[in-house]
C-alpha atoms as a PDB file:
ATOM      1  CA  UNK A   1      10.646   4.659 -18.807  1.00  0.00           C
ATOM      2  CA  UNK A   2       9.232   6.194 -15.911  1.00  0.00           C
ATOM      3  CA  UNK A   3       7.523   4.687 -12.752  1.00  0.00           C
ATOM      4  CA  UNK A   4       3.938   4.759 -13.839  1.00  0.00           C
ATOM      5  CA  UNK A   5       4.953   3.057 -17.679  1.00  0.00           C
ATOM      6  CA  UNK A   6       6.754   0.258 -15.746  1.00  0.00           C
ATOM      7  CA  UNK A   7       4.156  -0.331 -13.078  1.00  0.00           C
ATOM      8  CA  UNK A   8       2.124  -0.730 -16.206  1.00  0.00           C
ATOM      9  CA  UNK A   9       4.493  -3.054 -17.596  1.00  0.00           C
ATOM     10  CA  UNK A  10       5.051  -4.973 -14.265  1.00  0.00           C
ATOM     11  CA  UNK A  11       0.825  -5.183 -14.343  1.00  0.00           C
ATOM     12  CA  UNK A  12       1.067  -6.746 -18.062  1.00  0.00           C
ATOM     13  CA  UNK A  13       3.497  -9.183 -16.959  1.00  0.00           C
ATOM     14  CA  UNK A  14       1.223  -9.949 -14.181  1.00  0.00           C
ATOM     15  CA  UNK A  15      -1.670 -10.988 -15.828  1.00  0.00           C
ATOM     16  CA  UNK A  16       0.292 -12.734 -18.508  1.00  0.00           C
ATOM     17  CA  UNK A  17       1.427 -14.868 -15.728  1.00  0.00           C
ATOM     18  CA  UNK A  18      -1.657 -15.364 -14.284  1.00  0.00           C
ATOM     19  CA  UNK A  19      -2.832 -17.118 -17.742  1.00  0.00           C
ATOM     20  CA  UNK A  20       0.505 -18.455 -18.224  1.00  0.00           C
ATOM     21  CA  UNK A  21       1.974 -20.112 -14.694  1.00  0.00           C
ATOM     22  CA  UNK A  22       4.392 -22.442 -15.837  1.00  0.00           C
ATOM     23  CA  UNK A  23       8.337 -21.373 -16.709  1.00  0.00           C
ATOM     24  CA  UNK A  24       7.986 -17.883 -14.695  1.00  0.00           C
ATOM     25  CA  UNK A  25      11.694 -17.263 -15.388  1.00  0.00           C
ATOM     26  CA  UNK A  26      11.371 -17.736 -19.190  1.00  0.00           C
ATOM     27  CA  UNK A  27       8.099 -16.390 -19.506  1.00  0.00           C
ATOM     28  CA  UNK A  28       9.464 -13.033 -17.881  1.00  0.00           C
ATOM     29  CA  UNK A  29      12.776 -12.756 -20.295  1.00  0.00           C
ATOM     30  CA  UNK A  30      10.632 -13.659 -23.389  1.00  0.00           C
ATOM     31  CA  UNK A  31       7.991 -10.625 -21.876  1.00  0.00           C
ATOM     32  CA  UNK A  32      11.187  -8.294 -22.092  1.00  0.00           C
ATOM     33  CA  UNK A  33      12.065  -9.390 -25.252  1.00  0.00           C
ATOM     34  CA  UNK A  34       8.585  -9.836 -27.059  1.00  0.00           C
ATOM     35  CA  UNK A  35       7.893  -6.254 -25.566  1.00  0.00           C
ATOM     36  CA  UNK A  36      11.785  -4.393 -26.263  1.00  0.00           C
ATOM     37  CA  UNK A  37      11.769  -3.793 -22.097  1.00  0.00           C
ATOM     38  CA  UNK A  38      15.548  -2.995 -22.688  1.00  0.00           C
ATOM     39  CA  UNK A  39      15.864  -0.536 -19.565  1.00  0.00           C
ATOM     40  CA  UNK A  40      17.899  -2.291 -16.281  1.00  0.00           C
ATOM     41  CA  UNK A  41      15.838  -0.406 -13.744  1.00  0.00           C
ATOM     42  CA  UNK A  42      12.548  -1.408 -15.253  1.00  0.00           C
ATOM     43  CA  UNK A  43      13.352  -4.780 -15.787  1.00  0.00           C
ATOM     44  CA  UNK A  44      14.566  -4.700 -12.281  1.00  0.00           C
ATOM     45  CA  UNK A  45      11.264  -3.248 -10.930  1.00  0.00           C
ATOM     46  CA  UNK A  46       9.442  -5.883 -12.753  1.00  0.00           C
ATOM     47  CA  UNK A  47      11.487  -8.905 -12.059  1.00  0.00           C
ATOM     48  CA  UNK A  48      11.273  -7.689  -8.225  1.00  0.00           C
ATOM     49  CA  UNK A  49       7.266  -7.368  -8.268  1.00  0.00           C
ATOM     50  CA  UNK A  50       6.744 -10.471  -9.683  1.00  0.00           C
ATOM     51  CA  UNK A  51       9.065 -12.144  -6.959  1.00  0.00           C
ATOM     52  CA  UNK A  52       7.511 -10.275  -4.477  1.00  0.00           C
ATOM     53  CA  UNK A  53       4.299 -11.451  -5.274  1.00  0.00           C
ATOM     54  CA  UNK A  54       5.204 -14.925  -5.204  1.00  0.00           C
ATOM     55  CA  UNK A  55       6.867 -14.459  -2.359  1.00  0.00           C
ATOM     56  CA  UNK A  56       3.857 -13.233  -0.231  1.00  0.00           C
ATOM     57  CA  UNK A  57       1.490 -14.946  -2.731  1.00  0.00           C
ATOM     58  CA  UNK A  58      -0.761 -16.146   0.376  1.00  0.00           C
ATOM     59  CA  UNK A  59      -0.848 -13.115   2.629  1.00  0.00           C
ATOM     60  CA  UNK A  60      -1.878 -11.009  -0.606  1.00  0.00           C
ATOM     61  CA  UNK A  61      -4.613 -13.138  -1.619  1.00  0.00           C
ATOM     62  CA  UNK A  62      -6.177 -13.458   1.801  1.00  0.00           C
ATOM     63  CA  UNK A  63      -6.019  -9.757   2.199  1.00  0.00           C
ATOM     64  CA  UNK A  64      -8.162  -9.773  -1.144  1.00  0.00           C
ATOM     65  CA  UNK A  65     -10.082 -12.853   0.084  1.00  0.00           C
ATOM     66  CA  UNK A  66     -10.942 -11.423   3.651  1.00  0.00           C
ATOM     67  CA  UNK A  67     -12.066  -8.021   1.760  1.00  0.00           C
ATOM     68  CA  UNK A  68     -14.544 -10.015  -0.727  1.00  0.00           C
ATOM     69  CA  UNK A  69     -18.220  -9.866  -0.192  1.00  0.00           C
ATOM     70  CA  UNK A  70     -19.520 -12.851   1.666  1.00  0.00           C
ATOM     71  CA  UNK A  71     -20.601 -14.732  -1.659  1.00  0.00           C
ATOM     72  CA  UNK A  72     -17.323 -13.853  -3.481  1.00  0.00           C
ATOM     73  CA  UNK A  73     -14.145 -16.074  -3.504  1.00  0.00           C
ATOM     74  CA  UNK A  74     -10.715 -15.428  -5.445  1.00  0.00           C
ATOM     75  CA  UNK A  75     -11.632 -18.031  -8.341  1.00  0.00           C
ATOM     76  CA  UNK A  76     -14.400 -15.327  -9.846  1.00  0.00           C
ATOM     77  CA  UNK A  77     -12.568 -12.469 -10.065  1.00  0.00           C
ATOM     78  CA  UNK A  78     -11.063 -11.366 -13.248  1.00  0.00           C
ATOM     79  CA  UNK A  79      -7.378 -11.713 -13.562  1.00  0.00           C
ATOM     80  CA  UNK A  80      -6.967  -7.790 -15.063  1.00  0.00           C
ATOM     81  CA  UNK A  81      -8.500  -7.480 -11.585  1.00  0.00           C
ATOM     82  CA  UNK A  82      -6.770  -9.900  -9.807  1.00  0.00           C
ATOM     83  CA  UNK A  83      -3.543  -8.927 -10.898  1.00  0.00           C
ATOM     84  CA  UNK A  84      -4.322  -4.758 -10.297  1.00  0.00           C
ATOM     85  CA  UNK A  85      -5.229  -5.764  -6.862  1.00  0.00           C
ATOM     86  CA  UNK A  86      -1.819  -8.020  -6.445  1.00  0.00           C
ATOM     87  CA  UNK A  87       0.390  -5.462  -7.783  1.00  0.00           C
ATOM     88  CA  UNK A  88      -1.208  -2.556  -5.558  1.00  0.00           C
ATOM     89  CA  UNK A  89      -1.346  -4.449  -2.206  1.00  0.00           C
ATOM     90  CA  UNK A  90       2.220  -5.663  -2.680  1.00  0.00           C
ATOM     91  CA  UNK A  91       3.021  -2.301  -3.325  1.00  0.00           C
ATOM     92  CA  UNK A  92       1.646  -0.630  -0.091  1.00  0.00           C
ATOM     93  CA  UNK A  93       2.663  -3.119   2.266  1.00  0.00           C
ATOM     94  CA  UNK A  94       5.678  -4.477   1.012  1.00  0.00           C
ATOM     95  CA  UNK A  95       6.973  -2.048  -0.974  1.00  0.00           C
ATOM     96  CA  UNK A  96       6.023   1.236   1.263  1.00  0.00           C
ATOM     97  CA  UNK A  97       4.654   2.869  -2.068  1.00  0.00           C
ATOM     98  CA  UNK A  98       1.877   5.589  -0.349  1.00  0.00           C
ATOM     99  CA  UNK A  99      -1.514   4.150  -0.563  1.00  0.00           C
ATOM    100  CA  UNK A 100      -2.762   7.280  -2.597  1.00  0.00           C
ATOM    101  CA  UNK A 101      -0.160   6.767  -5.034  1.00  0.00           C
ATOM    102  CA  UNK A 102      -0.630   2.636  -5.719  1.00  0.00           C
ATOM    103  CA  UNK A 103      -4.508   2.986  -5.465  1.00  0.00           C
ATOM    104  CA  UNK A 104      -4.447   5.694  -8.022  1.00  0.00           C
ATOM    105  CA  UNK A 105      -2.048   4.282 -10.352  1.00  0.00           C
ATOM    106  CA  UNK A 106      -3.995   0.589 -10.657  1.00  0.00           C
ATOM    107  CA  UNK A 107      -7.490   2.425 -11.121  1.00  0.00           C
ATOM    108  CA  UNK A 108      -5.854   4.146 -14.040  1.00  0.00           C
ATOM    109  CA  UNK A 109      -5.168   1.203 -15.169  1.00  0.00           C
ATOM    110  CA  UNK A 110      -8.447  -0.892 -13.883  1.00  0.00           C
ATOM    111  CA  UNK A 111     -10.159   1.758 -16.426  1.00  0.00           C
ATOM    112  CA  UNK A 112      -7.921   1.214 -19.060  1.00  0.00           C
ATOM    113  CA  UNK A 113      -8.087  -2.779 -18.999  1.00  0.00           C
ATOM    114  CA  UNK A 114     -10.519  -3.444 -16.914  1.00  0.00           C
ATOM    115  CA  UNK A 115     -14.443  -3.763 -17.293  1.00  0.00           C
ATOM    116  CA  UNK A 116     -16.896  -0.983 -16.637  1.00  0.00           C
ATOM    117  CA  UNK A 117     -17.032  -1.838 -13.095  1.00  0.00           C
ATOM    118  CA  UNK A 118     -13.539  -2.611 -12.110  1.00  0.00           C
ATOM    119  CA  UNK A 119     -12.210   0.581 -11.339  1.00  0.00           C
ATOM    120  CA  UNK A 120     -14.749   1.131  -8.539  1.00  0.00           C
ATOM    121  CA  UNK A 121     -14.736  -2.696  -7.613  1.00  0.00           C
ATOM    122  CA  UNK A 122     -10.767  -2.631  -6.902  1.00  0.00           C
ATOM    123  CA  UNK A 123     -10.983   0.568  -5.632  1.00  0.00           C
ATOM    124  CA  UNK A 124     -13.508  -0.138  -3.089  1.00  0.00           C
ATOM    125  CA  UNK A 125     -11.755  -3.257  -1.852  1.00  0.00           C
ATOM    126  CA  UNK A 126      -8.380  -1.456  -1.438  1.00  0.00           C
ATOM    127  CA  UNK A 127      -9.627   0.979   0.567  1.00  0.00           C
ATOM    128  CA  UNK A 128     -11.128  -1.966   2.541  1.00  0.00           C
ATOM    129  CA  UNK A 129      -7.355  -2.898   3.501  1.00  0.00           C
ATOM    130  CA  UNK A 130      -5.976   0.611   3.740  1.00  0.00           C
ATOM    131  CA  UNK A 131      -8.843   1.121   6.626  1.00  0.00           C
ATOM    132  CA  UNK A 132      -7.639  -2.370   8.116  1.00  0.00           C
ATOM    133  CA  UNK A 133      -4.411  -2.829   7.572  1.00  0.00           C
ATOM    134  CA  UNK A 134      -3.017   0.269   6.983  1.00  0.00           C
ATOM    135  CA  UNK A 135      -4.267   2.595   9.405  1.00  0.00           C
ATOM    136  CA  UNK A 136      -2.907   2.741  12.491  1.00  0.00           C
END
C-alpha cells in the first residue's frame, strides 16, 4: 500500500472515530480487520496518526477554531471535514509532511468524500495556517 492509499485509510479511521469515540484501541484493530489492513507499515502509519492526533487533540482544533469565520465554531463542521483538516494539520506540523503535499492529498480526498464545497472550504482554511503558522 502506498502513502497516499494509507493516508486514505488513516482518514477512514479518522472519521470512524469521530462517530465512534469510545474503545479507540479496539475500534482501530477491528478497522484493520473489518478492512484486511494486513501491511505493518500501514498499520503503523495509522495507529501513529491517530495517536498523534489525540495527542495534540487541543492545539489542532484551535488551529482549526482560530481559522473559522467569526460565526463558525468546531461543533458545525462536518466530521469528513473535520477529520481531513485533523489529519492534514497533524501532518504539517507534527509530522514535517510538506504543506503542498498534505494539502493536496486531503482535497483529493475532501472531493471524494466530502460535499460540493469542502474541497475549497478545507482548502481555504489550511492555507489560513500555512500563512500563520507555517511561514516563517
Amino acid at each position: 500500500m502506498n502513502r497516499t492509499q494509507a493516508r486514505e485509510e488513516a482518514f477512514k479511521l479518522l472519521y470512524s472515530m469521530e462517530i465512534q469515540k469510545e474503545n479507540a484501541q479496539e475500534q482501530i484493530e477491528l478497522y484493520f480487520e473489518a478492512n484486511n489492513i494486513t501491511d505493518e507499515k500501514t498499520r503503523e502509519y495509522m495507529k501513529d496518526v491517530w495517536a498523534g492526533i489525540e495527542a495534540h487533540k487541543e492545539e489542532i482544533s484551535q488551529k482549526i477554531s482560530s481559522n473559522l469565520k467569526a460565526d463558525w465554531k468546531l461543533e458545525r463542521l462536518s466530521k469528513v471535514d473535520l477529520s481531513l483538516l485533523k489529519l492534514a494539520i497533524y501532518e504539517m506540523l507534527y509530522r514535517k509532511i510538506p504543506f503542498k503535499v498534505a494539502i493536496n492529498e486531503v482535497i483529493e480526498l475532501a472531493k471524494k468524500y466530502g460535499e460540493d464545497n469542502s474541497a475549497s472550504f478545507i482548502n481555504g482554511i489550511l492555507a489560513s495556517i500555512v500563512k500563520n503558522d507555517l511561514q516563517a
